[in-house]
C-alpha atoms as a PDB file:
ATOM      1  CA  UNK A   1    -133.130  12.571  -9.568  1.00  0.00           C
ATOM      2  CA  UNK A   2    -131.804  14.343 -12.743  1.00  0.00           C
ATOM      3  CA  UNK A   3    -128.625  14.339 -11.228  1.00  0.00           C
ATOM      4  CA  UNK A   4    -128.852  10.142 -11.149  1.00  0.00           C
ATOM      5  CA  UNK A   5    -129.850  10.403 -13.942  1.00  0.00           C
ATOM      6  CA  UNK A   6    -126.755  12.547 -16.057  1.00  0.00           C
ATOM      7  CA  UNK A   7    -124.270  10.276 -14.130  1.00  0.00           C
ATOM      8  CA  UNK A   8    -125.916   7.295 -15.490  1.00  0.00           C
ATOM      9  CA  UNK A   9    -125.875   8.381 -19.082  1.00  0.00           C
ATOM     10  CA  UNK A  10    -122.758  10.279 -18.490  1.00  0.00           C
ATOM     11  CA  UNK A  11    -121.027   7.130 -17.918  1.00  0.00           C
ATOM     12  CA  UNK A  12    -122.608   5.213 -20.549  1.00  0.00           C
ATOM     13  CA  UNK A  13    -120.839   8.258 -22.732  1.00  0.00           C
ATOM     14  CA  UNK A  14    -117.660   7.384 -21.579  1.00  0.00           C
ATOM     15  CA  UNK A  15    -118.346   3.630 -22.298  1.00  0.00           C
ATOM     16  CA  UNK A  16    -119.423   4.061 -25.551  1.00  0.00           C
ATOM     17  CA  UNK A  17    -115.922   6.020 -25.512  1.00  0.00           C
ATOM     18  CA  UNK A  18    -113.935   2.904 -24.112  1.00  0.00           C
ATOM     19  CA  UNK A  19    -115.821   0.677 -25.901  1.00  0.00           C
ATOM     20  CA  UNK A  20    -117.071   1.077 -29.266  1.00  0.00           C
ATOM     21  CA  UNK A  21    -114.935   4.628 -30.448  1.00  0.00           C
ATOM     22  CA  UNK A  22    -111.532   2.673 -29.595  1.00  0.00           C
ATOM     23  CA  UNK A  23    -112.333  -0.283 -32.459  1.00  0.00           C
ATOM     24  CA  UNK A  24    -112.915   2.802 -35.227  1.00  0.00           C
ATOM     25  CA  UNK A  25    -109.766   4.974 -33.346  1.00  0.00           C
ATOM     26  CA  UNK A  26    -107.440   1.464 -34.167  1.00  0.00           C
ATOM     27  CA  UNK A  27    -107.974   2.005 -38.050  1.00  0.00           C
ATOM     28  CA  UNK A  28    -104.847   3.172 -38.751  1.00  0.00           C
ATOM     29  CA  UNK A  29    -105.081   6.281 -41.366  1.00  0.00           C
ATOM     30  CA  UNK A  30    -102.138   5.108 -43.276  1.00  0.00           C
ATOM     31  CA  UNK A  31    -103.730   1.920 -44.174  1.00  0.00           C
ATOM     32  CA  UNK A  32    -106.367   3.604 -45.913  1.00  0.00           C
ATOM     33  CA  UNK A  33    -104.352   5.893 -47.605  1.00  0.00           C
ATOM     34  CA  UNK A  34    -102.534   3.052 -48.930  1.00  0.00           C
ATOM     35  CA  UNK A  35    -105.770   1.502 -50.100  1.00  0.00           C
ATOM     36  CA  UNK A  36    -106.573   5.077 -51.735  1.00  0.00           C
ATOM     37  CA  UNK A  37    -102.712   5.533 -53.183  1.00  0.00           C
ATOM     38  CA  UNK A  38    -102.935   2.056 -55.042  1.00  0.00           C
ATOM     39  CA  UNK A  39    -106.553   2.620 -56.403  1.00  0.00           C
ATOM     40  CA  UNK A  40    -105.075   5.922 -57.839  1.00  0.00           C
ATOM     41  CA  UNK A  41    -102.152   3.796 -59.497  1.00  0.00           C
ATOM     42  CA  UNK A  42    -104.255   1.930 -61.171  1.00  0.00           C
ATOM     43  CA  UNK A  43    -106.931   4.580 -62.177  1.00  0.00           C
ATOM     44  CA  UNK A  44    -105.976   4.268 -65.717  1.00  0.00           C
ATOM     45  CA  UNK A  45    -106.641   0.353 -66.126  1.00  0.00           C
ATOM     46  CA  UNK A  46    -109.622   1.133 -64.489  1.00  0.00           C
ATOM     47  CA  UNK A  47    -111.117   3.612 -66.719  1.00  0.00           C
ATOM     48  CA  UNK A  48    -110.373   1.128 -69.624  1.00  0.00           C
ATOM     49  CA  UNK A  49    -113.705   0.326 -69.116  1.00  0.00           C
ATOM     50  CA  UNK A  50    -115.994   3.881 -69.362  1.00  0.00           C
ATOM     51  CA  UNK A  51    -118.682   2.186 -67.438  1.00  0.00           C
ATOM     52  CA  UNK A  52    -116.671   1.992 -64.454  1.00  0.00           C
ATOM     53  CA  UNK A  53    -115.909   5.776 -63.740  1.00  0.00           C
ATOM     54  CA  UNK A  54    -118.986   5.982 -61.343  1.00  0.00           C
ATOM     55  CA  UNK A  55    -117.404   2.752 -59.848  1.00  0.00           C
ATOM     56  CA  UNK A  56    -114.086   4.126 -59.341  1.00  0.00           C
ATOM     57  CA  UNK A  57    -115.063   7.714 -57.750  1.00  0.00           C
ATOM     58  CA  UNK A  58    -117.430   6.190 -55.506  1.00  0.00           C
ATOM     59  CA  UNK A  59    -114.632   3.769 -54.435  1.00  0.00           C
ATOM     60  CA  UNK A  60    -112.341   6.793 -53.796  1.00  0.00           C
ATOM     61  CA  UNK A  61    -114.659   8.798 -52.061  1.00  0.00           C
ATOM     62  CA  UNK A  62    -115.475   6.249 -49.496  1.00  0.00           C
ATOM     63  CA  UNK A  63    -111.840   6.022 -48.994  1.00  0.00           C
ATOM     64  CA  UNK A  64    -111.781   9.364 -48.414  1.00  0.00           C
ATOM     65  CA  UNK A  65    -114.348   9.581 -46.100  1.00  0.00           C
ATOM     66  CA  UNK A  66    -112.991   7.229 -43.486  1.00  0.00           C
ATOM     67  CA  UNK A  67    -109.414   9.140 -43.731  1.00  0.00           C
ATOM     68  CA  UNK A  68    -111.558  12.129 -42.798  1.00  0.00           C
ATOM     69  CA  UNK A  69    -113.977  10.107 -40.543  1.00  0.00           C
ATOM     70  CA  UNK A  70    -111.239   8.614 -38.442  1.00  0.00           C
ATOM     71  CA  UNK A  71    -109.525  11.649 -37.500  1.00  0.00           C
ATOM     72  CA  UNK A  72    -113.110  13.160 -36.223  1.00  0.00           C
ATOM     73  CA  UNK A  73    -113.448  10.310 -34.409  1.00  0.00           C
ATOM     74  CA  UNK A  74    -110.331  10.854 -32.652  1.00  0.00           C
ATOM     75  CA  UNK A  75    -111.016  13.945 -31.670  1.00  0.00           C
ATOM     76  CA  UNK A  76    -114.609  13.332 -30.548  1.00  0.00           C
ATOM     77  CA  UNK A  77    -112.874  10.706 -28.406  1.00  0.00           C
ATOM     78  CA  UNK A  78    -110.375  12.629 -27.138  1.00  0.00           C
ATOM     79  CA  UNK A  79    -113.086  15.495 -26.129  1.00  0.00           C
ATOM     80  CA  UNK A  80    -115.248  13.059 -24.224  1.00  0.00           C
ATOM     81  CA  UNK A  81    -111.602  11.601 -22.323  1.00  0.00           C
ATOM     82  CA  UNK A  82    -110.470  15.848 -21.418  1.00  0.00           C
ATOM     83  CA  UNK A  83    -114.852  15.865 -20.260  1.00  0.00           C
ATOM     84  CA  UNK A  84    -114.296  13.085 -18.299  1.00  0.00           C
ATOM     85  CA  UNK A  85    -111.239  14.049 -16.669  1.00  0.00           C
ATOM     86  CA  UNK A  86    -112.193  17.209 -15.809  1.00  0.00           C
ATOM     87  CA  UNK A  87    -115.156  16.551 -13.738  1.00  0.00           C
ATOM     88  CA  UNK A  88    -113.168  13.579 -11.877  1.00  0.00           C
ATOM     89  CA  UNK A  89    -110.196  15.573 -11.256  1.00  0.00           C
ATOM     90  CA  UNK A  90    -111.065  18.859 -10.782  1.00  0.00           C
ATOM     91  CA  UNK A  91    -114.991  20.053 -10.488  1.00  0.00           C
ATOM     92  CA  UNK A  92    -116.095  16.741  -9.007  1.00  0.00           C
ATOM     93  CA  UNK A  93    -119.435  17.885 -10.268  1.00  0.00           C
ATOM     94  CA  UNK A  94    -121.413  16.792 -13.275  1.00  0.00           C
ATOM     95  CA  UNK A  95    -123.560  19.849 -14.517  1.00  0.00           C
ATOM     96  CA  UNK A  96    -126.119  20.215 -16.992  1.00  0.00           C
ATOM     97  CA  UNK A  97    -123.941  21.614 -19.512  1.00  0.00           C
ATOM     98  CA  UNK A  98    -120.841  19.181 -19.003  1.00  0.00           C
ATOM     99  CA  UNK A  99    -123.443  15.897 -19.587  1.00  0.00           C
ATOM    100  CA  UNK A 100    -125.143  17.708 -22.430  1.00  0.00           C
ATOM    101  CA  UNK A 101    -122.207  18.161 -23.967  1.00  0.00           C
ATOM    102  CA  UNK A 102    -120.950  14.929 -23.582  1.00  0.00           C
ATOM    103  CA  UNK A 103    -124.109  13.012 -24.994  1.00  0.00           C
ATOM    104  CA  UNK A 104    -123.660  15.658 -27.831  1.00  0.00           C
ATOM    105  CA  UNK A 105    -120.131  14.316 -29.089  1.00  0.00           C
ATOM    106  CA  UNK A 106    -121.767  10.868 -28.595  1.00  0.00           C
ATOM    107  CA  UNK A 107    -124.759  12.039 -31.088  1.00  0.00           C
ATOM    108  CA  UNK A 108    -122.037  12.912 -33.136  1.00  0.00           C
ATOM    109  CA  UNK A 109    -119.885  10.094 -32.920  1.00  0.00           C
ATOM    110  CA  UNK A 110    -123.276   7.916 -33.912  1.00  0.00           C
ATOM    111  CA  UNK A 111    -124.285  10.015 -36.976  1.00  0.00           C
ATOM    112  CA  UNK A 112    -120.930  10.004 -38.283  1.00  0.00           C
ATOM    113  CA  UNK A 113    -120.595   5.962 -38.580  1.00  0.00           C
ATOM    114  CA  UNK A 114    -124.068   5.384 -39.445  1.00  0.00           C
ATOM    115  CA  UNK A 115    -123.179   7.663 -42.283  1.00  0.00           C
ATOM    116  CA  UNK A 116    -119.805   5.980 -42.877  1.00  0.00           C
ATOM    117  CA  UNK A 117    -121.131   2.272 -42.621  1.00  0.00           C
ATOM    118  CA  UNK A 118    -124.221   3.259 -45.207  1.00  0.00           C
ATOM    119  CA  UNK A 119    -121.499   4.514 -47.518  1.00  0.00           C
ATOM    120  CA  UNK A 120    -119.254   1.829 -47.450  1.00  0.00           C
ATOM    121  CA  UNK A 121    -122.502  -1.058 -47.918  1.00  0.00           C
ATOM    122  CA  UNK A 122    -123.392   1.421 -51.148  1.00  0.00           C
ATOM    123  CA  UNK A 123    -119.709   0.914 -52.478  1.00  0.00           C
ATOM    124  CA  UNK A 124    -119.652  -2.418 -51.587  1.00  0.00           C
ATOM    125  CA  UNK A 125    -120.997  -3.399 -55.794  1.00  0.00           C
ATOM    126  CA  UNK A 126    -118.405  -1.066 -57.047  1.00  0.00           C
ATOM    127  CA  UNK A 127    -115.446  -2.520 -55.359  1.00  0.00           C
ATOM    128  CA  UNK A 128    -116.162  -6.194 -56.720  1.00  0.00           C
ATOM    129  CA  UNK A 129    -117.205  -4.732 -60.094  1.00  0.00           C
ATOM    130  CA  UNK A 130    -113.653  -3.240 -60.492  1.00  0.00           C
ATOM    131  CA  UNK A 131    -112.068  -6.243 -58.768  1.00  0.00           C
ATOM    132  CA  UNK A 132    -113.568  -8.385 -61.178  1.00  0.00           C
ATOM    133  CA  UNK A 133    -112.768  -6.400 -64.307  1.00  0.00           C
ATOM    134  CA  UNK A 134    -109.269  -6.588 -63.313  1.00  0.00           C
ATOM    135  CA  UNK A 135    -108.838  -9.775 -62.543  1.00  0.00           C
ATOM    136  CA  UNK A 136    -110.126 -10.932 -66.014  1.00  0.00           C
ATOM    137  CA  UNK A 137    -108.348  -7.958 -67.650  1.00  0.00           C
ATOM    138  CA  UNK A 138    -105.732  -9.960 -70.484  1.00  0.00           C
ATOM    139  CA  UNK A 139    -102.302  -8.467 -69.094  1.00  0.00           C
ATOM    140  CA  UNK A 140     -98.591  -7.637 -69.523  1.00  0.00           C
ATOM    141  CA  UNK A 141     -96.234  -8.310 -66.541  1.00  0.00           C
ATOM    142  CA  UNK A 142     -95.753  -4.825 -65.272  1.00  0.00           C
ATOM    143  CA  UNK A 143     -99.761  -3.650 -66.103  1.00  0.00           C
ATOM    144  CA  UNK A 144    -100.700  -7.327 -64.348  1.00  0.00           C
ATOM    145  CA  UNK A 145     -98.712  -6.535 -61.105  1.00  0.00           C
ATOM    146  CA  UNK A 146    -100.007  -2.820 -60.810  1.00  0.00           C
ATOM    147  CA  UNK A 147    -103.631  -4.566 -61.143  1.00  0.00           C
ATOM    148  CA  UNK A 148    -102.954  -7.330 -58.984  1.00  0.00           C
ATOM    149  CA  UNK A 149    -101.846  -4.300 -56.683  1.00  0.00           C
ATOM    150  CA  UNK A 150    -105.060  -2.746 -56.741  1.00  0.00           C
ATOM    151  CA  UNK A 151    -107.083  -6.256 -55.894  1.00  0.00           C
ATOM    152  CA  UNK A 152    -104.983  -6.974 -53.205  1.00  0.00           C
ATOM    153  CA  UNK A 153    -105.685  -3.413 -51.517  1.00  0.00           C
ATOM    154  CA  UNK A 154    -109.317  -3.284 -52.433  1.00  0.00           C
ATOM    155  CA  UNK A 155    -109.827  -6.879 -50.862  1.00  0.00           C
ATOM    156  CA  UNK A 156    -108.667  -5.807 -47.582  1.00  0.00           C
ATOM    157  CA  UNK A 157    -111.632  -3.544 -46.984  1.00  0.00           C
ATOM    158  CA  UNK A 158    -114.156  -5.218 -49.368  1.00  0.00           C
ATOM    159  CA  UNK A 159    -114.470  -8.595 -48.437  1.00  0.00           C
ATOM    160  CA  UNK A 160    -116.985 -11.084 -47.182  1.00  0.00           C
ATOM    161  CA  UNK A 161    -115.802 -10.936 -43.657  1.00  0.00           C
ATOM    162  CA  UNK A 162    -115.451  -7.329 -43.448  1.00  0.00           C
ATOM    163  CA  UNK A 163    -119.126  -6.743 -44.326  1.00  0.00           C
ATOM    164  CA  UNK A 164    -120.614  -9.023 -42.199  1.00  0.00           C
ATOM    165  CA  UNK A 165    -118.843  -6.420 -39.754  1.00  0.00           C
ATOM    166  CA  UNK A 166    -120.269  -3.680 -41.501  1.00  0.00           C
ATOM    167  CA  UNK A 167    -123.800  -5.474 -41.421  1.00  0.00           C
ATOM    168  CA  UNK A 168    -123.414  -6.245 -37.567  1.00  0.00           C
ATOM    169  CA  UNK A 169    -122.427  -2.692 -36.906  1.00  0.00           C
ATOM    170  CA  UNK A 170    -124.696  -0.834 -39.270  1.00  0.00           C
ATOM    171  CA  UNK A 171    -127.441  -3.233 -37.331  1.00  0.00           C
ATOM    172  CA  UNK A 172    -126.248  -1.872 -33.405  1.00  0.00           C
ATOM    173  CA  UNK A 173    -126.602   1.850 -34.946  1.00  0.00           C
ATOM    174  CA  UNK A 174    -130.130   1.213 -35.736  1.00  0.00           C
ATOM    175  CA  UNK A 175    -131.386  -0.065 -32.153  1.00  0.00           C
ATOM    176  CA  UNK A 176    -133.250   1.494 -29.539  1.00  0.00           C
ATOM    177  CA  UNK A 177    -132.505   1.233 -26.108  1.00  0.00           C
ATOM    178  CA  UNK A 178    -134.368  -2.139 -25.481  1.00  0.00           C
ATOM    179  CA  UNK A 179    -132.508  -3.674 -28.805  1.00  0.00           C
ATOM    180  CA  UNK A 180    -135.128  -3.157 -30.980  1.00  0.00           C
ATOM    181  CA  UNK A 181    -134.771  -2.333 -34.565  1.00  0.00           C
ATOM    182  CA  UNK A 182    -136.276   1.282 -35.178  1.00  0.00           C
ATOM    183  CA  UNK A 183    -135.698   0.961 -38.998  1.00  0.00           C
ATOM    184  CA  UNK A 184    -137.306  -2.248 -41.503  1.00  0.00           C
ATOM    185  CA  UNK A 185    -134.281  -2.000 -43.950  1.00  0.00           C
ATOM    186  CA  UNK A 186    -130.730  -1.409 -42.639  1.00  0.00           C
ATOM    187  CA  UNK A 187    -129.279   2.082 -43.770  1.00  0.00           C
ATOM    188  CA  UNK A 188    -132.899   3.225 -44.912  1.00  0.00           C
ATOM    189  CA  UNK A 189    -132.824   6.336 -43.300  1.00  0.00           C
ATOM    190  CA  UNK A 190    -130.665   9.312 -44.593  1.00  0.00           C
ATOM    191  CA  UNK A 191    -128.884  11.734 -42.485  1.00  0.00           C
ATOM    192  CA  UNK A 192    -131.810  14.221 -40.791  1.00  0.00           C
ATOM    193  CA  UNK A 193    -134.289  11.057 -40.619  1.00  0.00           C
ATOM    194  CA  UNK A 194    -131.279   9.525 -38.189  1.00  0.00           C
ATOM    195  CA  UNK A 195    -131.023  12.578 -36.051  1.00  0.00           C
ATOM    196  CA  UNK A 196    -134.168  13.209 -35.405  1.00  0.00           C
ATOM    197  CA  UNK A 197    -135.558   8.992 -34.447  1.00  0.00           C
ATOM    198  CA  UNK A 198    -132.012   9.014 -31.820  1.00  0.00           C
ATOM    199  CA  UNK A 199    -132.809  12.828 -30.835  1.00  0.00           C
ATOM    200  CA  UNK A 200    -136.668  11.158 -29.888  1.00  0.00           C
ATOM    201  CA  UNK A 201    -135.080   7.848 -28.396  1.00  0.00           C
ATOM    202  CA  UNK A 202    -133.071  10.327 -25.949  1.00  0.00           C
ATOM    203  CA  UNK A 203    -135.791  12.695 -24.912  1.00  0.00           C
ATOM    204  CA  UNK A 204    -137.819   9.450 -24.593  1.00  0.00           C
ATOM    205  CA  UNK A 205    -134.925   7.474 -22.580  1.00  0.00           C
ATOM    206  CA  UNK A 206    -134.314  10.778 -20.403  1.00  0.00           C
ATOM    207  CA  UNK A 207    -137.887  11.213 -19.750  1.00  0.00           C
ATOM    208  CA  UNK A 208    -138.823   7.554 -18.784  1.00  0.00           C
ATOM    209  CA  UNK A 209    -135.812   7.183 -16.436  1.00  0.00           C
ATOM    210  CA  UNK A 210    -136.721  10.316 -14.771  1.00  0.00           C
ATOM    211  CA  UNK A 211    -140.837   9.348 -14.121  1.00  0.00           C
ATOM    212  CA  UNK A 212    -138.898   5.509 -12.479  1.00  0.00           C
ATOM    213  CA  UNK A 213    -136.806   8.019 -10.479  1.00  0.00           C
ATOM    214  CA  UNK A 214    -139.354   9.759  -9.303  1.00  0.00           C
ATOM    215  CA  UNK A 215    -141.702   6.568  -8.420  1.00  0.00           C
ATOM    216  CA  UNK A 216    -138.948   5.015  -6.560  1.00  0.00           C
ATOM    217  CA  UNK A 217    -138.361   8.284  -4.195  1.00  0.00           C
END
C-alpha cells in the first residue's frame, strides 16, 4: 500500500516537473540580465531623486534573485529528470529513499517560487515609482533615451499582465490538496511558516491516502 502510494506521488513529482518547473526553466537568464544591465545604466538618473534608493536596490535585488532562482530551478529539474530515469531504466524499483528524495526537490522547487513570487509582488510599487519618475523626468536627448531604456526594460517584467500571472501563481502555491486556500492574504506567510503548513499538508496527504489504501484492501 505504501508502495501505491510513492508511485502515485512519485509521478505527480515528475508532473509538477513537466508541468509547472518547464514555464519558470523557459525564462531565459539573459533576459533578466538585460533587465538588470539597463537598470544599472540608468542608476544615476535614478538616484536623482534620494527617495528612490530603497526603490532602486529592491528593484535590483529581485532581479537578482530570479537570475539566481532560475538556474536552481534548472537544476532541481534536471535532478528530478536523472531520479526519474534511473528508476525506469535501470532499478525498476521505487524505494523509500528515491521518492523521498524526489518530493524533497519538489519541496524545494515550491519554497523557492513562493519566495520569488512574494518578492517580486513587494517590488511591484518600486518598479512603477521609478517608472514614473522617469517618465516625467524634463530630459536631454541622450539622458531621455538611456531613461526611456530603463522603462522599456522595467515594463517587461512589471506590468499589469505580468502580475495578474504573479497573482494566479502566488494563489496555486498557497492551496492544499483539495484547492483550498490555507492562507487569508496571499504571500502572508514568510519562509519557515511555508515549510512547515506544506511539510503538514504532506504528512496529512501521505497519511490519509494510506488509511483509503488500507480500507480498500
Amino acid at each position: 500500500m505504501e508502495i501505491a502510494y510513492y508511485f502515485l506521488t512519485h509521478n505527480g513529482t515528475v508532473s509538477a516537473a513537466l508541468g509547472p518547473m518547464s514555464e519558470v526553466r523557459k525564462r531565459k537568464v539573459e533576459t533578466v540580465q538585460k533587465i538588470k544591465s539597463k537598470l544599472l545604466e540608468g542608476e544615476d538618473l535614478i538616484l536623482t531623486n534620494r527617495h528612490l534608493a530603497d526603490s532602486y536596490h529592491m528593484i535590483n535585488n529581485t532581479l537578482e534573485l530570479q537570475i539566481g532562482n532560475t538556474r536552481k530551478v534548472n537544476d532541481i529539474y534536471n535532478q528530478i529528470k536523472e531520479l526519474d530515469l534511473h528508476i525506469q531504466r535501470k532499478t525498476h524499483v521505487l524505494t523509500k529513499e528515491a521518492w523521498q528524495k524526489g518530493r524533497n526537490l519538489l519541496h524545494e522547487y515550491n519554497v523557492t517560487m513562493y519566495e520569488e513570487l512574494k518578492t517580486l509582488l513587494k517590488s511591484w510599487e518600486s518598479a512603477e515609482k521609478i517608472i514614473d519618475y522617469l517618465n516625467r523626468l524634463n530630459l536631454g536627448f541622450l539622458e531621455k533615451y538611456k531613461a526611456r531604456n530603463v522603462v522599456k526594460q522595467l515594463q517587461i517584467m512589471f506590468n499589469e499582465q505580468a502580475k495578474e500571472k504573479v497573482n494566479k501563481s502566488l494563489e496555486d502555491f498557497e492551496k492544499d490538496f483539495q484547492g483550498n486556500f490555507f492562507t487569508n492574504q496571499r504571500g502572508e506567510l514568510n519562509t519557515e511558516e511555508y515549510i512547515q503548513v506544506t511539510n503538514r499538508m504532506m504528512e496529512e496527504d501521505y497519511k490519509r491516502n494510506l488509511l483509503r489504501d488500507c480500507r480498500n484492501s
